[in-house]
Structures are given as C-alpha cells and as structure tokens.
Protein backbone atom coordinates (compact mmCIF):
# COMPACT_ATOMS: atom_id res chain seq x y z
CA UNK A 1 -59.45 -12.83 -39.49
CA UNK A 2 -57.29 -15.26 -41.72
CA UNK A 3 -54.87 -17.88 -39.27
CA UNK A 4 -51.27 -16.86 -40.44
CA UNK A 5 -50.01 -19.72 -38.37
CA UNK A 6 -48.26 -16.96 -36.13
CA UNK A 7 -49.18 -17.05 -32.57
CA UNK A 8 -48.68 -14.18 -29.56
CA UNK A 9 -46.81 -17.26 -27.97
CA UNK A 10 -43.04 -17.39 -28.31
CA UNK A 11 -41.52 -19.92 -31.04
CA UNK A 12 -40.10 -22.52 -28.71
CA UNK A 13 -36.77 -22.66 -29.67
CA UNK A 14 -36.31 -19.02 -28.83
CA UNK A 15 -37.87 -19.11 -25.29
CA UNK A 16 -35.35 -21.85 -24.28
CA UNK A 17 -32.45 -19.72 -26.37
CA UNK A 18 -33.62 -17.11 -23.73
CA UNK A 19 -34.45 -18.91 -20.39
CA UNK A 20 -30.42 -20.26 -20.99
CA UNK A 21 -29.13 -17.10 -21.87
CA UNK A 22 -30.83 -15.59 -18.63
CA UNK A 23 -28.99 -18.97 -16.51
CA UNK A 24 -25.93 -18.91 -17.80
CA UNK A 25 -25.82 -14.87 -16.31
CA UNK A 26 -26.63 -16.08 -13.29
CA UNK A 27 -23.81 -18.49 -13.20
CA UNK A 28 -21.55 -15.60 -14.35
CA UNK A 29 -22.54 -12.80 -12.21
CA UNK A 30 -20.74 -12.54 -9.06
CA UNK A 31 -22.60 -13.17 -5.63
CA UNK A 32 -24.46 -10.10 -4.09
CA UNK A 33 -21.79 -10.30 -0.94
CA UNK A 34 -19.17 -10.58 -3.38
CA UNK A 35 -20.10 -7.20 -5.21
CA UNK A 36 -20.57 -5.36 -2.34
CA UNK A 37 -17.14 -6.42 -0.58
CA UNK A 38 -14.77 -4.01 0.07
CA UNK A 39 -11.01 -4.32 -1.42
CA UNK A 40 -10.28 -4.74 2.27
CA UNK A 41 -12.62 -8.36 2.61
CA UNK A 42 -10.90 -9.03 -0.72
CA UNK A 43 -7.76 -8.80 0.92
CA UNK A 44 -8.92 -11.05 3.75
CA UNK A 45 -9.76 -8.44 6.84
CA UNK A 46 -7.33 -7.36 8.89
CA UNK A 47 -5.96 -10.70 9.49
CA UNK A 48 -5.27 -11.17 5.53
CA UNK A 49 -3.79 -6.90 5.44
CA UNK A 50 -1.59 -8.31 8.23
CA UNK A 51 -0.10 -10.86 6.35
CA UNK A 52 0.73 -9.12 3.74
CA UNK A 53 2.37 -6.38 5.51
CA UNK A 54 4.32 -8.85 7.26
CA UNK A 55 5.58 -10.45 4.39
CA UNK A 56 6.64 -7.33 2.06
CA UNK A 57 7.98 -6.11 4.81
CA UNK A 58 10.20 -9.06 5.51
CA UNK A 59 10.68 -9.20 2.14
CA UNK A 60 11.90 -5.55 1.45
CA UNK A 61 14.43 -5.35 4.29
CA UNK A 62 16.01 -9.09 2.35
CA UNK A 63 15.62 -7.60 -1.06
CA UNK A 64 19.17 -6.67 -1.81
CA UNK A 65 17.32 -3.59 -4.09
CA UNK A 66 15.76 -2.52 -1.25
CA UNK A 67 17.33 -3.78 2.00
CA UNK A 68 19.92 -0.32 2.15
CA UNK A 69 16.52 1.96 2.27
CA UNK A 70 15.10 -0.18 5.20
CA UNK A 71 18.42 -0.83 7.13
CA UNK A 72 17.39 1.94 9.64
CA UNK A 73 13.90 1.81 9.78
CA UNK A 74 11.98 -0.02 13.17
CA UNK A 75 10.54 -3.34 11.68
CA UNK A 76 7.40 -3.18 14.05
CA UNK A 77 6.55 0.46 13.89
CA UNK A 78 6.95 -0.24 9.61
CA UNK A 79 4.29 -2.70 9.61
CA UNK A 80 2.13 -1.13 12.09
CA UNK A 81 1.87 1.91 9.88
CA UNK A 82 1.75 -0.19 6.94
CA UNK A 83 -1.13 -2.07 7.86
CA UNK A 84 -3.13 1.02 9.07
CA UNK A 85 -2.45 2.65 5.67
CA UNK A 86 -3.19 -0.21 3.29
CA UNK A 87 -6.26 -0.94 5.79
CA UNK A 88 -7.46 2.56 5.37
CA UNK A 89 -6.63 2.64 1.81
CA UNK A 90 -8.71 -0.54 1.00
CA UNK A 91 -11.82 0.87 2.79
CA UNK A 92 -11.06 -1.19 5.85
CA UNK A 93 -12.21 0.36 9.52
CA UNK A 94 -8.82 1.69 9.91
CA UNK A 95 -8.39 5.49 10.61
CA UNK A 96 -4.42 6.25 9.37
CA UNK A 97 -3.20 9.12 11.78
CA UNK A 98 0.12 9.13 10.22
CA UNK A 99 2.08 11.22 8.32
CA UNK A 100 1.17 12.24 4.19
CA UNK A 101 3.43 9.74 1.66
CA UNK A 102 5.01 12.76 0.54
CA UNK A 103 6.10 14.09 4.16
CA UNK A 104 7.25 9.70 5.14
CA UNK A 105 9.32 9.51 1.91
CA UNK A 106 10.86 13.22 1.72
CA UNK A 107 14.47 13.11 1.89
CA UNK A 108 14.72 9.48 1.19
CA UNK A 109 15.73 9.94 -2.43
CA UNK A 110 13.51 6.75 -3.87
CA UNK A 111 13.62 6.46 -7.64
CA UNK A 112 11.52 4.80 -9.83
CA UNK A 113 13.21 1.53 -9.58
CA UNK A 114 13.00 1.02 -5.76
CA UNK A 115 9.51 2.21 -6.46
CA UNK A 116 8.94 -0.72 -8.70
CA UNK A 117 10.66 -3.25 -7.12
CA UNK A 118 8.40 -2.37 -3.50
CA UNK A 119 5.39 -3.38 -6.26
CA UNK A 120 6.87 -6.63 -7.43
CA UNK A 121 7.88 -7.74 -3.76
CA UNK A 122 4.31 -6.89 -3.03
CA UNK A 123 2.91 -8.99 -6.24
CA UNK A 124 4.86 -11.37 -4.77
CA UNK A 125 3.67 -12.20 -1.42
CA UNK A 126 -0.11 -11.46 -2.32
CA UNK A 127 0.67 -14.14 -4.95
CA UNK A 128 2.41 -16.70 -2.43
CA UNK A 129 -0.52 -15.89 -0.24
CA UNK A 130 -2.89 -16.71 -2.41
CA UNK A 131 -4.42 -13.32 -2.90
CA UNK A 132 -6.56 -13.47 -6.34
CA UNK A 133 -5.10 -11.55 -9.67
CA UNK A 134 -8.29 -9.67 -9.62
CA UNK A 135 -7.82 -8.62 -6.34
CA UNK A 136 -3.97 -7.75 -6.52
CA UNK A 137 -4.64 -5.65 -9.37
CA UNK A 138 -7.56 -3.66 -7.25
CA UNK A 139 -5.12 -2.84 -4.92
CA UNK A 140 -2.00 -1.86 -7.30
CA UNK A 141 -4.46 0.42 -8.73
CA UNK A 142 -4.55 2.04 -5.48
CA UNK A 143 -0.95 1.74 -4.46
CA UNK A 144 0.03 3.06 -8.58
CA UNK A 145 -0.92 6.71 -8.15
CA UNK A 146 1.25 7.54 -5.03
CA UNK A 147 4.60 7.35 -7.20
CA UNK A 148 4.45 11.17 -7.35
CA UNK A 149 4.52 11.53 -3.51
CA UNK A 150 7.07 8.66 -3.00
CA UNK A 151 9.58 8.54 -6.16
CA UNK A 152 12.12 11.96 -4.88
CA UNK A 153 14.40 11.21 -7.44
C-alpha cells in the first residue's frame, strides 16, 4: 500500500482547534449547582424573597401611582402573603394557603397601568438589591401571566 502522507492521527492544528473549543465551553457553561438552582436560590432563599417583598412593598404604598390602592391594606399581613406567594411561585419550600389572584384583586378595579407600575417598582428594588438581569427576568416571566387575574379594569 502506497504512503499518501495521510495518517489515522489528527492534523495538529485541528486537535488543538478542538481541545480549545471543548475549554472555552467549559468556561462558558454554567456550574452544575448553578443549573440546578431553583428561581428561589436565584433570588437569594428566603432571606433574599424577604427583601424584596419588603422593599416593593415599601415602595408601592410611597409610589404616588400606587400608594391610593395600598392606603388600606395591613403592611405586615401584605408582605407575609407576599413572600409566601413569590416563595411558592419561585419553587421555594413555601406552601401559599391564601386566597387565588383573581379572588385577592376582585373588586379592586386595577388597570393595566397600576399593573405595570407594581412591575417597575419591583425591577426596581431587585435591581437596587442587586438581583441579576437574568434572574429578574426569570421571575417577571412568572409574575407576567397573572395580569388576567389581577388587571379588573
């Protein structure tokens, strides 16, 4: 058999190009622990849910688009709820006994502007708290689809 000057043996060049290529998605890939987090580590636990509640919370009953639909409304027994939702709704531990969204919000006549300005408050403090871009977006995603049981108006 004639020597074609091919070999089984990789060219060089293109075993590096590979053995790189294979690195760099390495470096890329998120950690293990990091894929298998929950939206509710993301968000820091319960201490990092808390937090957040606390904020929007504080920051709805100042926001003068808000502040009229929160003027009657316990501030504890708010963020107590609040965090048990959002907790449950991130895949935390939390078990939310509480009522539906549609039963809390009947009545209340919220339109889509209060609606919207609850998400940008809540942008807001996961921002000032640091919460990642990735992460707020994970859990607008969640928060999005309940407009049709909140918005009454």
């Amino acid at each position: 058999m004639a020597d074609t000057g091919h070999s089984a043996r990789p060219h060089p060049r293109k075993a590096g190009t590979f053995a790189l290529a294979a690195v760099l998605l390495l470096c890329l890939a998120p950690p293990q622990s990091a894929q298998a987090s929950t939206l509710f580590d993301d968000l820091g636990g319960r201490s990092g849910v808390d937090r957040i509640v606390d904020g929007v919370v504080t920051l709805y009953m100042t926001d003068p688009r808000l502040r009229a639909d929160f003027d009657n409304i316990n501030r504890d027994w708010l963020k107590s709820r609040l965090a048990t939702y959002l907790c449950m709704l991130t895949d935390g531990p939390c078990t939310y006994k509480g009522r539906s969204m549609a039963a809390s919000h009947k009545g209340l006549k919220i339109d889509q502007a209060s609606f919207d300005a609850v998400a940008e408050d809540t942008e807001i403090v996961m921002t000032r708290d640091g919460v990642s871009n990735w992460t707020q977006n994970r859990l607008m995603a969640r928060l999005a689809p309940l407009a049709h049981q909140i918005i009454t108006r």
